[in-house]
N, C-alpha and C. Protein backbone atom coordinates (compact mmCIF):
# COMPACT_ATOMS: atom_id res chain seq x y z
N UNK A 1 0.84 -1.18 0.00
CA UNK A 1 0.00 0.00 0.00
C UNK A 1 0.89 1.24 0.00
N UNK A 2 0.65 2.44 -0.75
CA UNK A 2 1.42 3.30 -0.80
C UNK A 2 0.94 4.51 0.28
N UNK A 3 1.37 5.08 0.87
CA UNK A 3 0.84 5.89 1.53
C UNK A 3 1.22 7.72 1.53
N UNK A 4 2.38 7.78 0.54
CA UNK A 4 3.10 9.00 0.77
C UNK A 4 4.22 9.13 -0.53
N UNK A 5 4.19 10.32 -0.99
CA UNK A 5 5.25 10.74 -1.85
C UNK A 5 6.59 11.12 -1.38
N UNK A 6 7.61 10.57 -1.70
CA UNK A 6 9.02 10.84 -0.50
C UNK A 6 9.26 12.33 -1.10
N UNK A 7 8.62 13.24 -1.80
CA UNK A 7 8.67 14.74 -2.20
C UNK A 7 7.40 15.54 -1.18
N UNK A 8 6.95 14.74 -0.48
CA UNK A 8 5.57 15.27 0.40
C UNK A 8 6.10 15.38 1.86
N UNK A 9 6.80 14.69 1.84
CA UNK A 9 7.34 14.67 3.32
C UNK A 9 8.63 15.29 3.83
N UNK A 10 8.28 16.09 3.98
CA UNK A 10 9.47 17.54 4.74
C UNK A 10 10.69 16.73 5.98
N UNK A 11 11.61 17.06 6.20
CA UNK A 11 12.69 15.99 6.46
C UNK A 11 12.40 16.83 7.93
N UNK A 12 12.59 15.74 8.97
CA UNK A 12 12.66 16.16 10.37
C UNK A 12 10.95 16.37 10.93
N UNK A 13 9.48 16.47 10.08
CA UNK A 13 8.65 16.74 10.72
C UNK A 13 7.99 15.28 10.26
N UNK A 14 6.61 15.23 10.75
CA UNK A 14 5.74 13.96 10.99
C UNK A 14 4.92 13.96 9.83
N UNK A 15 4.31 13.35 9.82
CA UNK A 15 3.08 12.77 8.63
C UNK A 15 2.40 11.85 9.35
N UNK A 16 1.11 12.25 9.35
CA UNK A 16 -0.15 10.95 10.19
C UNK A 16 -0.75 10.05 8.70
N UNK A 17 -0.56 8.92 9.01
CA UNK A 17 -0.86 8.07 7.86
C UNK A 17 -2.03 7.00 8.19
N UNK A 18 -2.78 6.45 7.85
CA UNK A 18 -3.73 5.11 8.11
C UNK A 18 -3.23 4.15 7.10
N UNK A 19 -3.09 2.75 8.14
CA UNK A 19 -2.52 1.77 7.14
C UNK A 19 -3.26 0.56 7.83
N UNK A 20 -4.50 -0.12 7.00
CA UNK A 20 -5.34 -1.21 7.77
C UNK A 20 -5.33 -0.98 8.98
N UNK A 21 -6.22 0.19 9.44
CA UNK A 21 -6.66 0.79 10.68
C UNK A 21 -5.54 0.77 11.40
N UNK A 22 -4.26 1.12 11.35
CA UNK A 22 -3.06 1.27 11.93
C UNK A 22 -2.98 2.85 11.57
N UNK A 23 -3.16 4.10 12.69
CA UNK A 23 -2.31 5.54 13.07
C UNK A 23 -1.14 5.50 13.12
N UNK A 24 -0.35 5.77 11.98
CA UNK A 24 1.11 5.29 11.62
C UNK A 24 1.99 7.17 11.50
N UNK A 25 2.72 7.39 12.44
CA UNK A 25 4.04 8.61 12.30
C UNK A 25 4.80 8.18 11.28
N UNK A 26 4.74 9.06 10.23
CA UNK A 26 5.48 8.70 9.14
C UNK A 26 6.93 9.62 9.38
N UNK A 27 7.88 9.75 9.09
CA UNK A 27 9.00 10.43 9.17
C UNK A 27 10.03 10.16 7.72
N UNK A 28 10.56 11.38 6.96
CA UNK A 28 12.05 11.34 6.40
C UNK A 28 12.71 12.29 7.11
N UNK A 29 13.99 11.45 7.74
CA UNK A 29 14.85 12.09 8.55
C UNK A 29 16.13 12.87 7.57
N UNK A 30 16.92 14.06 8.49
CA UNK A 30 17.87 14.39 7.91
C UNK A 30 18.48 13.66 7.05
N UNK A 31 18.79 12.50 7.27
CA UNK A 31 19.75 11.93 6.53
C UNK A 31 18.84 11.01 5.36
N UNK A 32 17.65 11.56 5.12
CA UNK A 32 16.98 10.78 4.12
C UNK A 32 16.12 9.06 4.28
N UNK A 33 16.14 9.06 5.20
CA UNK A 33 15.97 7.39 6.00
C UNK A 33 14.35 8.02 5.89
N UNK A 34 13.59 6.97 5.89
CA UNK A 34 12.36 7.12 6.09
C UNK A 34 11.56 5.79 7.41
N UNK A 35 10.88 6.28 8.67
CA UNK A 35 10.97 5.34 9.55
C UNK A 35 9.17 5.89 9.63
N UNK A 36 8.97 4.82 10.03
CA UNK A 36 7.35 4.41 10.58
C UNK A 36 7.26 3.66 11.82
N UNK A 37 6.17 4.49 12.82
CA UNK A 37 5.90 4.08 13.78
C UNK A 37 4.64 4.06 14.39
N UNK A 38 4.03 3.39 15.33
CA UNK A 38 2.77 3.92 16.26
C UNK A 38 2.77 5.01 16.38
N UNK A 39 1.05 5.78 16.06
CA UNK A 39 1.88 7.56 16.21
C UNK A 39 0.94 8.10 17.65
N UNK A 40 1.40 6.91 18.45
CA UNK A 40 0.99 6.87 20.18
C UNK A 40 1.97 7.11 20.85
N UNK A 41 2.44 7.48 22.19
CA UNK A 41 3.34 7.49 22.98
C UNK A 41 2.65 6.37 23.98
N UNK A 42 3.46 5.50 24.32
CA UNK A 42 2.95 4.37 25.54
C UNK A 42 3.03 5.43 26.78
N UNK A 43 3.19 6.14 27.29
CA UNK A 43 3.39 7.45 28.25
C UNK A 43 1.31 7.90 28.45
N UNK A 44 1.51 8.49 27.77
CA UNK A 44 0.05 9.25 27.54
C UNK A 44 -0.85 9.53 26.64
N UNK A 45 -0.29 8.39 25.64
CA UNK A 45 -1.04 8.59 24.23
C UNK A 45 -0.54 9.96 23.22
N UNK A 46 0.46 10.89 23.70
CA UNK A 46 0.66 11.74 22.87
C UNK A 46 0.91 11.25 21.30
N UNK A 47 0.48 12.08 20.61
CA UNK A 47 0.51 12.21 18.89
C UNK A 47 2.34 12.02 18.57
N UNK A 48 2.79 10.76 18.23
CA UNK A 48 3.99 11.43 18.15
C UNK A 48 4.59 12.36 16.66
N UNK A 49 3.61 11.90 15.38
CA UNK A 49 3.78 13.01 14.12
C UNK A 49 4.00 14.16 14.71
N UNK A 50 3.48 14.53 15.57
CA UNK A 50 3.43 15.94 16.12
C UNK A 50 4.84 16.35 17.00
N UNK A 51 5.79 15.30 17.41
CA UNK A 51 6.48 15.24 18.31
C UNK A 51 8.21 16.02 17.64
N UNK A 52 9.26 16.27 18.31
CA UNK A 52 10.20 16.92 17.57
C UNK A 52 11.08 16.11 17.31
N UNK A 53 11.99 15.81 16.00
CA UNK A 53 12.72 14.83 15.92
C UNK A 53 14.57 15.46 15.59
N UNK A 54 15.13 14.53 16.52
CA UNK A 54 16.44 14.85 16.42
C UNK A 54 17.19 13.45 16.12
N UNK A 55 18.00 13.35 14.86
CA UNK A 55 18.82 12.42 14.66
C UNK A 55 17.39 11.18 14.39
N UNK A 56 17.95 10.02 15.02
CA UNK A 56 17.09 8.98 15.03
C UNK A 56 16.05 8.81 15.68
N UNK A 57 15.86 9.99 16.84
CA UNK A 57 14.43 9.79 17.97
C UNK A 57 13.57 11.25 17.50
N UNK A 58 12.22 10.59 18.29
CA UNK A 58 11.11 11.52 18.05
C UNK A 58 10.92 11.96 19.37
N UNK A 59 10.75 12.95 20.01
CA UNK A 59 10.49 13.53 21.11
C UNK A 59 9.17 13.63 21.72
N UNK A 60 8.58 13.12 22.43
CA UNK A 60 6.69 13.47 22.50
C UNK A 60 6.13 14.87 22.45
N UNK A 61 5.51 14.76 22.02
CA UNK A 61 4.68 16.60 22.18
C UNK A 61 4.34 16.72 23.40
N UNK A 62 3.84 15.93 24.29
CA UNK A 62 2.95 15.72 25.54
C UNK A 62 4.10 16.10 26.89
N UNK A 63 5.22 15.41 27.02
CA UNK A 63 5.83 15.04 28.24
C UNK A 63 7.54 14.75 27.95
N UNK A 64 7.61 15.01 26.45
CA UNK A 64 9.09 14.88 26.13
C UNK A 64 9.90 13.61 25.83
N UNK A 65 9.15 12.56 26.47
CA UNK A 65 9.57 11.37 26.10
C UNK A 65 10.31 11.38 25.08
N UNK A 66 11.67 10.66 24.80
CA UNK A 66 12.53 10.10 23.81
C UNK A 66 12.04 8.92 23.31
N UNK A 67 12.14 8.84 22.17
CA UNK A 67 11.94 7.40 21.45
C UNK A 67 12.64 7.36 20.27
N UNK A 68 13.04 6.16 20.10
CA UNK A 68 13.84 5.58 19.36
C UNK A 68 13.19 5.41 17.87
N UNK A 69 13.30 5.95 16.42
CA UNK A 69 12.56 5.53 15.93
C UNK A 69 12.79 4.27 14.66
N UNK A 70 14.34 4.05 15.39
CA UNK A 70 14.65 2.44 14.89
C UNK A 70 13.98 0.92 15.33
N UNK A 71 14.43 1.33 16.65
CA UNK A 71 13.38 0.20 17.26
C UNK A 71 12.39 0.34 18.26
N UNK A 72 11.93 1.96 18.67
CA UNK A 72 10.90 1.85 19.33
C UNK A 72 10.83 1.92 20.69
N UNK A 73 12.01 1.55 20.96
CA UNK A 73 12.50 1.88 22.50
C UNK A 73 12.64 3.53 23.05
N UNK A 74 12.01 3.37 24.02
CA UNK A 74 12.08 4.98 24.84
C UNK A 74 13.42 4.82 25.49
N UNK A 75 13.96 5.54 25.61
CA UNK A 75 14.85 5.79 26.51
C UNK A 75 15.21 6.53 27.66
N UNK A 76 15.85 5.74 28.64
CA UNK A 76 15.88 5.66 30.27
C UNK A 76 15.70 7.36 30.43
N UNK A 77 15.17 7.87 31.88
CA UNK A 77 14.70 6.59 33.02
C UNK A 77 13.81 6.08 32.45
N UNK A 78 12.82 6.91 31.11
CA UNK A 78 11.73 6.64 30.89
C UNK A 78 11.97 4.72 30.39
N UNK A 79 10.63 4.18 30.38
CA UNK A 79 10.27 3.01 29.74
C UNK A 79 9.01 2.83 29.25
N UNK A 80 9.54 1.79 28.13
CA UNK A 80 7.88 1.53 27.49
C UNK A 80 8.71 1.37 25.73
N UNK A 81 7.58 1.05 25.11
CA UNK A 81 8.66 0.67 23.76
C UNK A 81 7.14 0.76 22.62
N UNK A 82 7.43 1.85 21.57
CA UNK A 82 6.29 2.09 20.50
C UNK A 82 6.96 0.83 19.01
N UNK A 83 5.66 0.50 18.56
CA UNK A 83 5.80 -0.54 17.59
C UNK A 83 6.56 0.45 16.26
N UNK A 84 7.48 -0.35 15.47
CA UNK A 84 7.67 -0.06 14.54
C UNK A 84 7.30 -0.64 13.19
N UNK A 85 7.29 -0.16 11.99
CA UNK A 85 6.67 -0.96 10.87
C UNK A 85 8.30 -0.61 9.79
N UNK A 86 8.39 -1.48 9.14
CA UNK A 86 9.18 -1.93 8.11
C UNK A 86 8.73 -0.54 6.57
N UNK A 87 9.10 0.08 6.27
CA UNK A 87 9.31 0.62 5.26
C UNK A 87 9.98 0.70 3.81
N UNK A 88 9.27 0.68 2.75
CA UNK A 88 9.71 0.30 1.37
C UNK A 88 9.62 1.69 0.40
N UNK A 89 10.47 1.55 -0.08
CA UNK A 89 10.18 3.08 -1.32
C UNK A 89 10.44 2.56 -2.74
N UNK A 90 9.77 2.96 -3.43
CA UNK A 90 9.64 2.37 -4.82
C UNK A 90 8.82 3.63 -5.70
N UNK A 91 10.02 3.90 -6.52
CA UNK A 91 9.39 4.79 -7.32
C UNK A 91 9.48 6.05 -6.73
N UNK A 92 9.83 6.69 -5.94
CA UNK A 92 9.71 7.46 -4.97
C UNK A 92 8.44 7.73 -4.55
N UNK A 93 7.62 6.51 -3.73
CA UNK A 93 6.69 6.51 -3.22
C UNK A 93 7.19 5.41 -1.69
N UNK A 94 6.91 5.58 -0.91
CA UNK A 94 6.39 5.17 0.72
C UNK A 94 5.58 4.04 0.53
């Protein structure tokens, strides 16, 4: 399923996507990587599309939480771990 044009998506901010009733944070990072995640925080439910991203993590909008957006892992003290999804580009499409 395609969900996004890799020319639509601004490098460092979020994209809210639906993928078989999955709320998916879409991201192309600085370095051109494109990562997908739950766009929940296990914390408080914050939006994380909405959240600020530095390097490889997304920051929560809500409470600041770090997260990893390789594998999903928050990082200490915080805990808790957001699902990640596998990403394909073809054509320059998502």
């Amino acid at each position: 399923m395609k969900v996004a044009k890799i020319h639509e998506l601004p490098k460092n901010f979020g994209k809210t996507v639906i993928v078989c009733s999955h709320e998916i944070a879409l991201f192309k990072l600085a370095n051109g990587n494109i990562r997908a995640l739950a766009n929940r925080c296990p914390h408080k439910g914050g939006v994380l599309a909405e959240g600020i991203v530095s390097g490889e993590q997304v920051f929560c909008p809500m409470h600041d939480w770090k997260i990893n957006m390789c594998d999903g892992n928050v990082q200490a003290p915080d805990f808790g771990c957001v699902k990640t999804f596998p990403v394909e580009v073809e054509n320059n499409e998502v």
